[in-house]
C-alpha atoms as a PDB file:
ATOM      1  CA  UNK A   1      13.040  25.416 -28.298  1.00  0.00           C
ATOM      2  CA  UNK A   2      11.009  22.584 -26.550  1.00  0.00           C
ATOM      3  CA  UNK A   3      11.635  20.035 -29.545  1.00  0.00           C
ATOM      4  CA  UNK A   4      15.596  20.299 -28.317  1.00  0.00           C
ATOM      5  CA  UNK A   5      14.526  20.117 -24.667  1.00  0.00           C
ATOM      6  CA  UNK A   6      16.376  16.579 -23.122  1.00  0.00           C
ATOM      7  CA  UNK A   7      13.515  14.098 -22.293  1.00  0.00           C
ATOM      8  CA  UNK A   8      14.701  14.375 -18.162  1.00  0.00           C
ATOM      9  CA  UNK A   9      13.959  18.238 -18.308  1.00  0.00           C
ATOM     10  CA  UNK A  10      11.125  18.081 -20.262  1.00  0.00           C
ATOM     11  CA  UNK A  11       9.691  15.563 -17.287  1.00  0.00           C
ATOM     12  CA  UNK A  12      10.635  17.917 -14.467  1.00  0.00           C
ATOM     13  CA  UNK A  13       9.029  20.809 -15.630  1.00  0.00           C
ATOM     14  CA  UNK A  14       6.043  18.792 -16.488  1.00  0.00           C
ATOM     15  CA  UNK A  15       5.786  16.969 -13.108  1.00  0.00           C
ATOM     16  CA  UNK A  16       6.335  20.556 -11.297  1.00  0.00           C
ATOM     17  CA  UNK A  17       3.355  21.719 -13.313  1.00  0.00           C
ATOM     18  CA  UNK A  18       0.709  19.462 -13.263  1.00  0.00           C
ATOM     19  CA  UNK A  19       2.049  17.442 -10.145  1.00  0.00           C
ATOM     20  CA  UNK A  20       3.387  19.398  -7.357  1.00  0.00           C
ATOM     21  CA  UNK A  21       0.437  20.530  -4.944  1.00  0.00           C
ATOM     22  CA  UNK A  22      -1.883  18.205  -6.870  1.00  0.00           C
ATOM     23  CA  UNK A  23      -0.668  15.089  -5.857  1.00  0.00           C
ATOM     24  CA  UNK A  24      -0.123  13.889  -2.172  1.00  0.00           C
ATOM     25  CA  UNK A  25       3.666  14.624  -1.877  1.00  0.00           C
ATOM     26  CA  UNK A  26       4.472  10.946  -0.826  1.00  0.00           C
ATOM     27  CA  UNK A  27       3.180  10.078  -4.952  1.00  0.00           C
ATOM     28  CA  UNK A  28       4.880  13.500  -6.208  1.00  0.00           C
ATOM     29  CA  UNK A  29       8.530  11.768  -4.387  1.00  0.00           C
ATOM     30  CA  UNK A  30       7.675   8.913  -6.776  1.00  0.00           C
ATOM     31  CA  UNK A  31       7.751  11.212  -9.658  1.00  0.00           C
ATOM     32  CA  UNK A  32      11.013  12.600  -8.765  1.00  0.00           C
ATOM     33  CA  UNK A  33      12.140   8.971  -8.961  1.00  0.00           C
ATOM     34  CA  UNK A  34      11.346   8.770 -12.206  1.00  0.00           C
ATOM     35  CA  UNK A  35      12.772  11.853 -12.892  1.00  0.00           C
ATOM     36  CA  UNK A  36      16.162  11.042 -11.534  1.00  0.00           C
ATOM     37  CA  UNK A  37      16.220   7.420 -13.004  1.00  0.00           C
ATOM     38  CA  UNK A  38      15.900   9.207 -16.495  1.00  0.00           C
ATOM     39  CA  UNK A  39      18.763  12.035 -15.819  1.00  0.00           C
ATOM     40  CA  UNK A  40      20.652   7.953 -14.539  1.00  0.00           C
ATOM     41  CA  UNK A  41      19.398   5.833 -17.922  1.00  0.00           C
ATOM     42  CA  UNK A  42      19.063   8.506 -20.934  1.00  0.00           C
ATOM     43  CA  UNK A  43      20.530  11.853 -19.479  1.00  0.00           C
ATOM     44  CA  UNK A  44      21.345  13.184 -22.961  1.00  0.00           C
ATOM     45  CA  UNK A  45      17.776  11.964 -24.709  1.00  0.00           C
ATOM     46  CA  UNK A  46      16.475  15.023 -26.245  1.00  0.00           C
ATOM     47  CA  UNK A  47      12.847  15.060 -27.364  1.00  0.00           C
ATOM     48  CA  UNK A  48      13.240  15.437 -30.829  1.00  0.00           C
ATOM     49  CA  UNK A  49      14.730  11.900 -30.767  1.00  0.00           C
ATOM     50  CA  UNK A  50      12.229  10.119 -28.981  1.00  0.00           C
ATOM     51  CA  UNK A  51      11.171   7.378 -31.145  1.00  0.00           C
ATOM     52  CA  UNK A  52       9.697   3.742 -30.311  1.00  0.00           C
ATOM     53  CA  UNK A  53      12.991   2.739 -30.547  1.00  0.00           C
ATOM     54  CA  UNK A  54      14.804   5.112 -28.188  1.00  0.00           C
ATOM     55  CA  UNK A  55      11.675   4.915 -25.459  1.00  0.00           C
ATOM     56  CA  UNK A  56      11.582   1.010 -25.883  1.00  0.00           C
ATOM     57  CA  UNK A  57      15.873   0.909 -25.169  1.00  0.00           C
ATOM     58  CA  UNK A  58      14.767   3.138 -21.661  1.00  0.00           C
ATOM     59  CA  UNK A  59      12.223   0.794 -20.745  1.00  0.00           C
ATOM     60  CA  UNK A  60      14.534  -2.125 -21.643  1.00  0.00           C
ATOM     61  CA  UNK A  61      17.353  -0.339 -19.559  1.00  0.00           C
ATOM     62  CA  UNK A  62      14.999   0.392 -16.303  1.00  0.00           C
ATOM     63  CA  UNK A  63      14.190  -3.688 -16.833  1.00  0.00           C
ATOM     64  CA  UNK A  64      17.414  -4.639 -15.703  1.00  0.00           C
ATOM     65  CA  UNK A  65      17.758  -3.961 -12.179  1.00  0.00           C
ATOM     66  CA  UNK A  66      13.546  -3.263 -11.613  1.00  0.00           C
ATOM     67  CA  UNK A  67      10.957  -5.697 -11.073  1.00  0.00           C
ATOM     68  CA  UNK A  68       7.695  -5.782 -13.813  1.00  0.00           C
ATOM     69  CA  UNK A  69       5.583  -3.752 -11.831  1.00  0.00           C
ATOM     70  CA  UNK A  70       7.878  -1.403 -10.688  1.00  0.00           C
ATOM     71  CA  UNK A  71       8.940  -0.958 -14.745  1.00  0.00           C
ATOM     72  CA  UNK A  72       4.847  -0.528 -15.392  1.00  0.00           C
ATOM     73  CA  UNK A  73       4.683   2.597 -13.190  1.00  0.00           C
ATOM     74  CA  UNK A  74       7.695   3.949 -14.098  1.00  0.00           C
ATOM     75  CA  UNK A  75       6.130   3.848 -17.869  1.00  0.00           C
ATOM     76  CA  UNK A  76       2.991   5.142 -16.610  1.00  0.00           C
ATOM     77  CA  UNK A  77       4.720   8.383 -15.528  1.00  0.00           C
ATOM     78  CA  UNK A  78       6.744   8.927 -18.403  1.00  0.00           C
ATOM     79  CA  UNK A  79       3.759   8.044 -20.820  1.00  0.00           C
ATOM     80  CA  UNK A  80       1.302  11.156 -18.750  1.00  0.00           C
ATOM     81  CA  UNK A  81       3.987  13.436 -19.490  1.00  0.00           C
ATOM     82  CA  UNK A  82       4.503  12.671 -23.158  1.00  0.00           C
ATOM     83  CA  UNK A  83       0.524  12.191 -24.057  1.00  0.00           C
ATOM     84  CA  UNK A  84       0.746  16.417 -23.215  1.00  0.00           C
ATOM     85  CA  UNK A  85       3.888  16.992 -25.397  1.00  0.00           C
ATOM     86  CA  UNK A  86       2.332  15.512 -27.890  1.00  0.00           C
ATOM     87  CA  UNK A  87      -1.025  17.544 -27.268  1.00  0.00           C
ATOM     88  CA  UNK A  88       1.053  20.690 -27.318  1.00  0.00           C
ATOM     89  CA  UNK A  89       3.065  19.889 -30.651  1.00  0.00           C
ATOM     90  CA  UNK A  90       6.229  19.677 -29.133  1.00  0.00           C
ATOM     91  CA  UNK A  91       6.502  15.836 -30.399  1.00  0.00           C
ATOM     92  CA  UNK A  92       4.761  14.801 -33.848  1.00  0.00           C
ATOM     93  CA  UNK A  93       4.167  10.995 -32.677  1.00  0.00           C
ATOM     94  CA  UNK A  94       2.943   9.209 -29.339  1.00  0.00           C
ATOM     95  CA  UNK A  95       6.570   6.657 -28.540  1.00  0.00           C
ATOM     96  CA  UNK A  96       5.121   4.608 -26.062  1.00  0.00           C
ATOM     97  CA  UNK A  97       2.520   3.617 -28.241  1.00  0.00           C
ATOM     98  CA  UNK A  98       2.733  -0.475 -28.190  1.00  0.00           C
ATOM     99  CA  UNK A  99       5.698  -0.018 -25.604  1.00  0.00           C
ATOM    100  CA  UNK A 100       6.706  -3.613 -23.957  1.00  0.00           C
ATOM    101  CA  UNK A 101       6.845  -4.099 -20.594  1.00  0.00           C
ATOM    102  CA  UNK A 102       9.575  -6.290 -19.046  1.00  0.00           C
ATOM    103  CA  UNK A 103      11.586  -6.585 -15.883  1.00  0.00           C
ATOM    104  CA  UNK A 104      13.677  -9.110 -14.120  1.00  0.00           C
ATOM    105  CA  UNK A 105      12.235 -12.010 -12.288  1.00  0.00           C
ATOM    106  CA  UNK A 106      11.131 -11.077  -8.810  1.00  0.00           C
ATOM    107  CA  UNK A 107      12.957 -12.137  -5.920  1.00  0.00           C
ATOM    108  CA  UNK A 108      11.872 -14.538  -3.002  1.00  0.00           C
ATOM    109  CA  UNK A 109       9.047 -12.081  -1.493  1.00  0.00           C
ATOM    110  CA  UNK A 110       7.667 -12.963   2.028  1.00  0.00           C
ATOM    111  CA  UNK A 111       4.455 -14.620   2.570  1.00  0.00           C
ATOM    112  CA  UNK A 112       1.388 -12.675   1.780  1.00  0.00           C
ATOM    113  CA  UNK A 113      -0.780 -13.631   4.872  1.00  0.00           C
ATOM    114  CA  UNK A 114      -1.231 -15.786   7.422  1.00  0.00           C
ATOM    115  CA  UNK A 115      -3.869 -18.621   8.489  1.00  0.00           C
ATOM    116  CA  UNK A 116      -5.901 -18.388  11.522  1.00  0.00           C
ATOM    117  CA  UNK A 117      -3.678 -20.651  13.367  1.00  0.00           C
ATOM    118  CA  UNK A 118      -0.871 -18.598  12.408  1.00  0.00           C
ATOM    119  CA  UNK A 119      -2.478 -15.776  13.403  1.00  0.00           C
ATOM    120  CA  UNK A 120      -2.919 -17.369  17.019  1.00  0.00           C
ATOM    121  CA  UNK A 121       0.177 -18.660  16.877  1.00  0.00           C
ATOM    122  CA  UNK A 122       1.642 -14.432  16.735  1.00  0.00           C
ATOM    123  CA  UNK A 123      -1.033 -13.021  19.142  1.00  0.00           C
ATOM    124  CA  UNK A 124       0.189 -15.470  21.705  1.00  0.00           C
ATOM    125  CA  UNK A 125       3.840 -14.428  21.475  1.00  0.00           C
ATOM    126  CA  UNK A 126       3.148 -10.974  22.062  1.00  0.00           C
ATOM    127  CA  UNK A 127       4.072  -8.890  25.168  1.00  0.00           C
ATOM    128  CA  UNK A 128       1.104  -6.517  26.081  1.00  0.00           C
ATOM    129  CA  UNK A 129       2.430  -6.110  29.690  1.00  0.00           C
ATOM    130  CA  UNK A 130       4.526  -3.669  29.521  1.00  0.00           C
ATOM    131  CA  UNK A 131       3.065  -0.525  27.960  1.00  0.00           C
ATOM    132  CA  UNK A 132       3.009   1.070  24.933  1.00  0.00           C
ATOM    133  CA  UNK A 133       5.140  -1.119  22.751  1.00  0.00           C
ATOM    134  CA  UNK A 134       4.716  -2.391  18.938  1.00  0.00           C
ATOM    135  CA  UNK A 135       3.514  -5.484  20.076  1.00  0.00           C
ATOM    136  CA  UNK A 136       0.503  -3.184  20.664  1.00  0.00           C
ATOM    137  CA  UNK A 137       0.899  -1.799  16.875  1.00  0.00           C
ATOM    138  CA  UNK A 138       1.308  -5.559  15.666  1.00  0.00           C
ATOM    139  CA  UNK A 139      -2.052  -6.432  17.122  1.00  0.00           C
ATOM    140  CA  UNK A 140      -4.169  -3.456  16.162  1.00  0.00           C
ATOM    141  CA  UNK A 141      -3.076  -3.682  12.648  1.00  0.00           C
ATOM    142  CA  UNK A 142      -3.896  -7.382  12.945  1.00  0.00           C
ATOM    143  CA  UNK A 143      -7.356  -6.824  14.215  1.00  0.00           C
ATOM    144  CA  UNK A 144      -7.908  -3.620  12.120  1.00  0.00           C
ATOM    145  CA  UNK A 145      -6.367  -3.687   8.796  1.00  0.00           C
ATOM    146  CA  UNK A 146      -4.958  -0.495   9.167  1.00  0.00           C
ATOM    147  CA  UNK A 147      -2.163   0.591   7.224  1.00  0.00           C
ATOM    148  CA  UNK A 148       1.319   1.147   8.654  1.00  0.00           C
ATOM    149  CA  UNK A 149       0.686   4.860   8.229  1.00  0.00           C
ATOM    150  CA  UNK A 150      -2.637   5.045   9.548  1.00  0.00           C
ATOM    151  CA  UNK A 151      -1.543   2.742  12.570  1.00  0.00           C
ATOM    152  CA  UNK A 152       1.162   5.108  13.233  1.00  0.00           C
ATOM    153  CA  UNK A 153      -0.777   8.377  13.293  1.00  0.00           C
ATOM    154  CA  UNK A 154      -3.597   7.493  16.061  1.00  0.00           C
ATOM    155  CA  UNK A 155      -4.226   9.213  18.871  1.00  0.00           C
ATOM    156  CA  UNK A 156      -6.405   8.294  22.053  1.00  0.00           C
ATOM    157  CA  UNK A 157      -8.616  10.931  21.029  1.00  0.00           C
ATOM    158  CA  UNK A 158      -9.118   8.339  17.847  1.00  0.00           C
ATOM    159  CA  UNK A 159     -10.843   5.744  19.976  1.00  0.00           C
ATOM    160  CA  UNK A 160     -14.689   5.601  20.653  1.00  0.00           C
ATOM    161  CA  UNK A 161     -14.631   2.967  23.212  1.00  0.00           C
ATOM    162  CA  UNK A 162     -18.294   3.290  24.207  1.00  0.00           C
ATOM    163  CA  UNK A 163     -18.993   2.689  20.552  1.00  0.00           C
ATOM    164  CA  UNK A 164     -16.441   0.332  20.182  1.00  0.00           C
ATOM    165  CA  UNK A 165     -14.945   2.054  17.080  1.00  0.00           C
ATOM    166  CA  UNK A 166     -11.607   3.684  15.670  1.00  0.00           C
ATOM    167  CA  UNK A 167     -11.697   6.452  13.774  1.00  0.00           C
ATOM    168  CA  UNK A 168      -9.313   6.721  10.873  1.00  0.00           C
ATOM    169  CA  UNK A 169      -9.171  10.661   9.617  1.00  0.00           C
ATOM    170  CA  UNK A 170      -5.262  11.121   8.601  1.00  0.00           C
ATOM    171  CA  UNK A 171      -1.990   8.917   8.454  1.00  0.00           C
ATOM    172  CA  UNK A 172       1.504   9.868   9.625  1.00  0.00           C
ATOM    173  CA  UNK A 173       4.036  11.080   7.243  1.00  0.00           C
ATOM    174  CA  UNK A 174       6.708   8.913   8.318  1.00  0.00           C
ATOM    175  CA  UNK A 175       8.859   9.045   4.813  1.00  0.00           C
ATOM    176  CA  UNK A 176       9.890  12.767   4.582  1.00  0.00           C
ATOM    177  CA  UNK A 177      12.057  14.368   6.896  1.00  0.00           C
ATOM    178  CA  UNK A 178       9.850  16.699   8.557  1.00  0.00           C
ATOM    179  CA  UNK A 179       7.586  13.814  10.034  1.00  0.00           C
ATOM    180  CA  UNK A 180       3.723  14.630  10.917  1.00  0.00           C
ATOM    181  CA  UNK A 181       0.224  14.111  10.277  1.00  0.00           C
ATOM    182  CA  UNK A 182      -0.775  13.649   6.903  1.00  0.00           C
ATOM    183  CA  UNK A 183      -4.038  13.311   4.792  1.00  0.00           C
ATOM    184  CA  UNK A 184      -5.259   9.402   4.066  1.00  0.00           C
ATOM    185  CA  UNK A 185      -4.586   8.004   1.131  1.00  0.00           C
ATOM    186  CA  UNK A 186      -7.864   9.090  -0.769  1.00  0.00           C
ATOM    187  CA  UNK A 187     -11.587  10.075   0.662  1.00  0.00           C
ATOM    188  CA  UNK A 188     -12.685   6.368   0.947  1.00  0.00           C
ATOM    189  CA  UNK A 189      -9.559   5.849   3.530  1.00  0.00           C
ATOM    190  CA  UNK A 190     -12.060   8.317   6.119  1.00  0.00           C
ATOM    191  CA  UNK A 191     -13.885   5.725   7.467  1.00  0.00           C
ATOM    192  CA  UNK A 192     -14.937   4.268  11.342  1.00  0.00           C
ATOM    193  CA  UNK A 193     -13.825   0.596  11.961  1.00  0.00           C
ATOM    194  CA  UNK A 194     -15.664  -1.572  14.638  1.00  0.00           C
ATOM    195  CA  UNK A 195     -13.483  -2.849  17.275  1.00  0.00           C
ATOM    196  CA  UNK A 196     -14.125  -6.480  19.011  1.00  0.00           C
ATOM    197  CA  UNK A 197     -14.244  -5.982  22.982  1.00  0.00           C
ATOM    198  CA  UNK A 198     -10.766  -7.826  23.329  1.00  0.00           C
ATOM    199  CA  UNK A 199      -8.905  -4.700  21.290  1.00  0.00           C
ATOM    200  CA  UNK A 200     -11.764  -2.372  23.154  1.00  0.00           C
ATOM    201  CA  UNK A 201     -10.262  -3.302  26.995  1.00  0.00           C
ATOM    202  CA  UNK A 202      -6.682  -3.990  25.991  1.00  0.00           C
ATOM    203  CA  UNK A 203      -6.497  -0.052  24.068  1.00  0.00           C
ATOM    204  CA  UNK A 204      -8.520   1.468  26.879  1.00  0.00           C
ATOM    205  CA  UNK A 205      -6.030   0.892  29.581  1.00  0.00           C
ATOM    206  CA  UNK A 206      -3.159   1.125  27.166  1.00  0.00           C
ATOM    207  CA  UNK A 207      -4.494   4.820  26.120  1.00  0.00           C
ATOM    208  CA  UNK A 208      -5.063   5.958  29.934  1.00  0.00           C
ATOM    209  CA  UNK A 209      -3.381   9.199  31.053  1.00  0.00           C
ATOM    210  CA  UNK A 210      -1.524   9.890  27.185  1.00  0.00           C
ATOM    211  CA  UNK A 211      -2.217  12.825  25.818  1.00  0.00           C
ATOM    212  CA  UNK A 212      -5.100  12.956  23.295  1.00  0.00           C
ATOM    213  CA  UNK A 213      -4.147  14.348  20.668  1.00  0.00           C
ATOM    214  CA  UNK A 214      -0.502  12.998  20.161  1.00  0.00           C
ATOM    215  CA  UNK A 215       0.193   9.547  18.485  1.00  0.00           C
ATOM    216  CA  UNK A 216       0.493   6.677  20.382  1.00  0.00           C
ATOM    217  CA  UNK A 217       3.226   4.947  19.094  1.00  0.00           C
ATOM    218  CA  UNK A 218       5.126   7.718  17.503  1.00  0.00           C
ATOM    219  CA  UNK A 219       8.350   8.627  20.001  1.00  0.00           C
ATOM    220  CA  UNK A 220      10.979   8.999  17.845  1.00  0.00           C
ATOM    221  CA  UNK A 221      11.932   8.790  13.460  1.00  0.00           C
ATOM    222  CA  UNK A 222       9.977   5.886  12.482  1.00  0.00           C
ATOM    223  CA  UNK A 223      11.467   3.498   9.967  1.00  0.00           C
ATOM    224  CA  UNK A 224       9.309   0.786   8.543  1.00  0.00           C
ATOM    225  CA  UNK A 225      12.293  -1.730   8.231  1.00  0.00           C
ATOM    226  CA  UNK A 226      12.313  -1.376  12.089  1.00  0.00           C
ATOM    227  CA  UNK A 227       8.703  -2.777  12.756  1.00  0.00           C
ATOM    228  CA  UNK A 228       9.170  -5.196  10.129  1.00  0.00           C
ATOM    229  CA  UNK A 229      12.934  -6.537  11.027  1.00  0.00           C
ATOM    230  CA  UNK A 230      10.792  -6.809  14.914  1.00  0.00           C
ATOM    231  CA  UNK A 231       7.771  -8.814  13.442  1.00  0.00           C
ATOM    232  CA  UNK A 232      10.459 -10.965  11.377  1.00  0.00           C
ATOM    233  CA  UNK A 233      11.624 -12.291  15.101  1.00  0.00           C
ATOM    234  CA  UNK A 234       8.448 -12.706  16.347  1.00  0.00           C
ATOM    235  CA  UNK A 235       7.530 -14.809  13.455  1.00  0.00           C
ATOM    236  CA  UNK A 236      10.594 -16.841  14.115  1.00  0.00           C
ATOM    237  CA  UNK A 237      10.241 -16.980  17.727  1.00  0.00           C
ATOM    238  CA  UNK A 238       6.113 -18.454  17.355  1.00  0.00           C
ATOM    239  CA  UNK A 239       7.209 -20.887  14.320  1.00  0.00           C
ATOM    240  CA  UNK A 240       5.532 -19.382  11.983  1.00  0.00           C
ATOM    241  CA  UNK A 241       5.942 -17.483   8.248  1.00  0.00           C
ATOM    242  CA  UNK A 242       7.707 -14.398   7.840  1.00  0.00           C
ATOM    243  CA  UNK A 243       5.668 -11.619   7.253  1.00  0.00           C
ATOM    244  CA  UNK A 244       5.342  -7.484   6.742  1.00  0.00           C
ATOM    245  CA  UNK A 245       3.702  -5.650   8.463  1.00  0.00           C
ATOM    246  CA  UNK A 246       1.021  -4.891   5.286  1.00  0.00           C
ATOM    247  CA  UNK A 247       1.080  -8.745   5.631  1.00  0.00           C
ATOM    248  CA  UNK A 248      -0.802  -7.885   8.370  1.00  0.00           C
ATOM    249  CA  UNK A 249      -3.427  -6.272   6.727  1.00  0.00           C
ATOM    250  CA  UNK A 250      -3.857  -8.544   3.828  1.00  0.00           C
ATOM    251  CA  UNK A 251      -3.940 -11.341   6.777  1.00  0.00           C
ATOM    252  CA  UNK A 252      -6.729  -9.333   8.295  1.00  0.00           C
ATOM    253  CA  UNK A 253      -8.975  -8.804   5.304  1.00  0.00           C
ATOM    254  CA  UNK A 254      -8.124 -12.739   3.885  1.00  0.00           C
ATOM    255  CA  UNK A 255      -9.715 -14.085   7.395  1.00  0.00           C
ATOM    256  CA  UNK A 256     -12.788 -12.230   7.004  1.00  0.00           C
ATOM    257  CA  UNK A 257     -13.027 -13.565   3.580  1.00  0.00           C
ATOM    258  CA  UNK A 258     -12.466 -16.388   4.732  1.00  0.00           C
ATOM    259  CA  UNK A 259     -15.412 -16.043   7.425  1.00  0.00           C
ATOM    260  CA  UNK A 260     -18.034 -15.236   5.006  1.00  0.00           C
ATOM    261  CA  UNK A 261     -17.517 -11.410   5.393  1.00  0.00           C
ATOM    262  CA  UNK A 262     -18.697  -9.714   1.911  1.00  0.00           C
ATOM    263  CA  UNK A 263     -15.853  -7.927  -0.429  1.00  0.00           C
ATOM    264  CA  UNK A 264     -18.313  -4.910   0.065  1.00  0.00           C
ATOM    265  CA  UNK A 265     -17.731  -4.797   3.804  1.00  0.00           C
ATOM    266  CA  UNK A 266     -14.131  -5.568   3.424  1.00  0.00           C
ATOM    267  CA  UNK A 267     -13.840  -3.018   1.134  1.00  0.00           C
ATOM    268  CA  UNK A 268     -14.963  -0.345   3.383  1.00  0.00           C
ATOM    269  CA  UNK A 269     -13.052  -1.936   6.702  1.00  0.00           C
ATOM    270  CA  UNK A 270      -9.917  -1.634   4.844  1.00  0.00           C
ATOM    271  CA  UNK A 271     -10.464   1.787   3.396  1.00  0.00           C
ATOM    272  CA  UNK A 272     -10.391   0.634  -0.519  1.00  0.00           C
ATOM    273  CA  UNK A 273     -11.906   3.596  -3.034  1.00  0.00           C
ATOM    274  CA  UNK A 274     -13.920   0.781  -4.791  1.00  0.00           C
ATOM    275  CA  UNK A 275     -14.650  -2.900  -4.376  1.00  0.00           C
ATOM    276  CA  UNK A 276     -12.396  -4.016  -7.787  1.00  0.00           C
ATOM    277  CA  UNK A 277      -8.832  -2.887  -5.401  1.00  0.00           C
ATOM    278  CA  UNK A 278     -10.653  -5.452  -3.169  1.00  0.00           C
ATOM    279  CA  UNK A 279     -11.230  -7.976  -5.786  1.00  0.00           C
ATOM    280  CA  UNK A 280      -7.864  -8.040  -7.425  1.00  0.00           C
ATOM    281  CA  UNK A 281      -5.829  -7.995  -4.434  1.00  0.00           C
ATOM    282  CA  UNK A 282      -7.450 -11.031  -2.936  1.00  0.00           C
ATOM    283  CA  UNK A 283      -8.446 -12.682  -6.355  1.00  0.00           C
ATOM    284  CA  UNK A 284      -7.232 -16.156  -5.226  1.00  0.00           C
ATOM    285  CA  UNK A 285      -9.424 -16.408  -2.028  1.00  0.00           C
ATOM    286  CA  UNK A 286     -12.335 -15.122  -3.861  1.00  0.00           C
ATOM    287  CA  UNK A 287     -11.700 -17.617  -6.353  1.00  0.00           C
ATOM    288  CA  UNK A 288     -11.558 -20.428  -3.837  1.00  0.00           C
ATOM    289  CA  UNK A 289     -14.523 -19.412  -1.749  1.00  0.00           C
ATOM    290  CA  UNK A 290     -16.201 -19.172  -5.624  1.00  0.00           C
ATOM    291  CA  UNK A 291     -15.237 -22.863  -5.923  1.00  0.00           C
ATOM    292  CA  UNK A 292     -16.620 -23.915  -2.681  1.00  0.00           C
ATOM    293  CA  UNK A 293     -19.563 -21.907  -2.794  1.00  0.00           C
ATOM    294  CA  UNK A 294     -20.485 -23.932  -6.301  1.00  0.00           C
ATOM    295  CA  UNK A 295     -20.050 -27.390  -4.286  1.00  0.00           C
ATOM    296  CA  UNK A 296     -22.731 -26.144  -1.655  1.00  0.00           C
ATOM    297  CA  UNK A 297     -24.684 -25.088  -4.938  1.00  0.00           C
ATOM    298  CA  UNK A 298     -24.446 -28.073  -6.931  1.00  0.00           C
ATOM    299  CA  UNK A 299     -24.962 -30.129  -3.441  1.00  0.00           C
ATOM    300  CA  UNK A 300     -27.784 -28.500  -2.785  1.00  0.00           C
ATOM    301  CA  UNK A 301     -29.445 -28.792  -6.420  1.00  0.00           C
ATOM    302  CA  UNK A 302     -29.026 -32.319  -6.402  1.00  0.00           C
ATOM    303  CA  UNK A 303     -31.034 -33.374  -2.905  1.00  0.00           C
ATOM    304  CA  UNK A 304     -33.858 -31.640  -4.914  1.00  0.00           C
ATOM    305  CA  UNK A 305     -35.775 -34.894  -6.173  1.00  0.00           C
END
């Protein structure tokens, strides 16, 4: 009977129904997380004894060793699946209703982006004489705002250096173990982003004589700890922050901010499905350019005699 089914089951089956093959499978991995981290916290939690009490101790549990955020989505999952028991009569009450989220504080996490001198300050410590290298990755996703995965799946073929654009049509599955090209993240990620001359040249010889079709800087398993560990030195070899690699691309949308460029337009560059991704991630700039932009207003009202 479903009422006896353990909570951990109950979640597998659901996630294999309404999940698998409708989610990309990088988000359906995420769902196995879950899955396994309730087999881990409440492995003999049957559904019949699901109460606010019993779902508040697993969220409490999952607090311990997970950050806020990380504790939020791992509700979020559990919440989808038990909205649908409870649609289907196999619970009488919703659990999660007024459900508390909490977490441990978050560590030390590395600097979000970089200033323009900063920026300099990398770009000038970079080796881009000696062929394809991620130097080369460091500075595209600097000047692009790609993400790691769509960095890592370009091809030659990708480039329209007459144009002076780069096409961005797929990313590369670099998490699973049977690496390839994968679809971007939603329909919005599709998009053509224009290239300054500088990146035009420097990519034009770099591409020369590769094959088209086959990614440029994929040669072997990618790990992203490995292009992050390598920025990390460069960082400390130019005197400068620490920072990811999607520090990169936060770094590259915060400078057009910065230059006047619209959240529409930075929205689009950076592939966001709507402008209010744009205007939560960078809330603070906005916020500061809000602040300036109300000096210039109010300086402007009063040399109006």
């Amino acid at each position: 009977m479903a009422k006896d089914m353990k909570l951990h089951a109950y979640f597998k089956d659901w996630m294999k129904l309404y999940k698998q093959g409708a989610v990309r499978e990088v988000t359906y991995r995420k769902y196995q997380m879950t899955q396994r981290q309730i087999v881990l916290l409440a492995s003999t939690l049957k559904m019949n004894e699901l109460s606010r009490l019993t779902y508040q101790q697993l969220l409490n549990d999952y607090a311990e060793t997970h950050e806020r955020q990380t504790v939020m989505d791992f509700h979020r999952h559990i919440k989808s699946s038990l909205i649908d028991a409870l649609e289907e009569g196999i619970i009488d009450r919703d659990p999660t209703r007024k459900a508390i989220i909490k977490g441990k504080t978050p560590g030390k996490h590395k600097t979000k982006f970089l200033n323009q001198h900063e920026v300099q300050l990398l770009l000038d410590s970079l080796c881009l004489d000696e062929g394809v290298n991620w130097d080369y990755f460091i500075l595209l996703i600097t000047k692009t705002g790609l993400r790691f995965s769509e960095a890592l799946a370009l091809t030659p073929a990708d480039f329209d250096f007459a144009r002076q654009t780069l096409n961005v049509t797929k990313t590369w599955d670099y998490k699973s173990k049977e690496e390839g090209f994968a679809p971007t993240k939603n329909h919005s990620s599709i998009r053509k982003i224009q290239l300054d001359w500088q990146t035009v040249i420097q990519f034009s010889q770099l591409t020369k004589g590769l094959p088209d079709n086959k990614p440029i800087f994929v040669k072997s398993k990618i790990y992203n700890d490995t292009v992050n560990h390598y920025l990390e030195r460069l960082c400390k070899k130019a005197g400068i922050p620490v920072i990811s690699v999607h520090g990169l691309r936060h770094t590259h949308a915060s400078l057009l901010l910065y230059a006047g460029v619209s959240i529409a337009s930075v929205a689009r560059r950076l592939g966001h499905s709507n402008m209010n991704t744009t205007q939560q991630t960078y809330l603070h700039i906005i916020q500061e350019l809000e602040n300036q932009d109300n000096d210039k207003v109010m300086k402007h009202l009063a040399s109006l005699i």
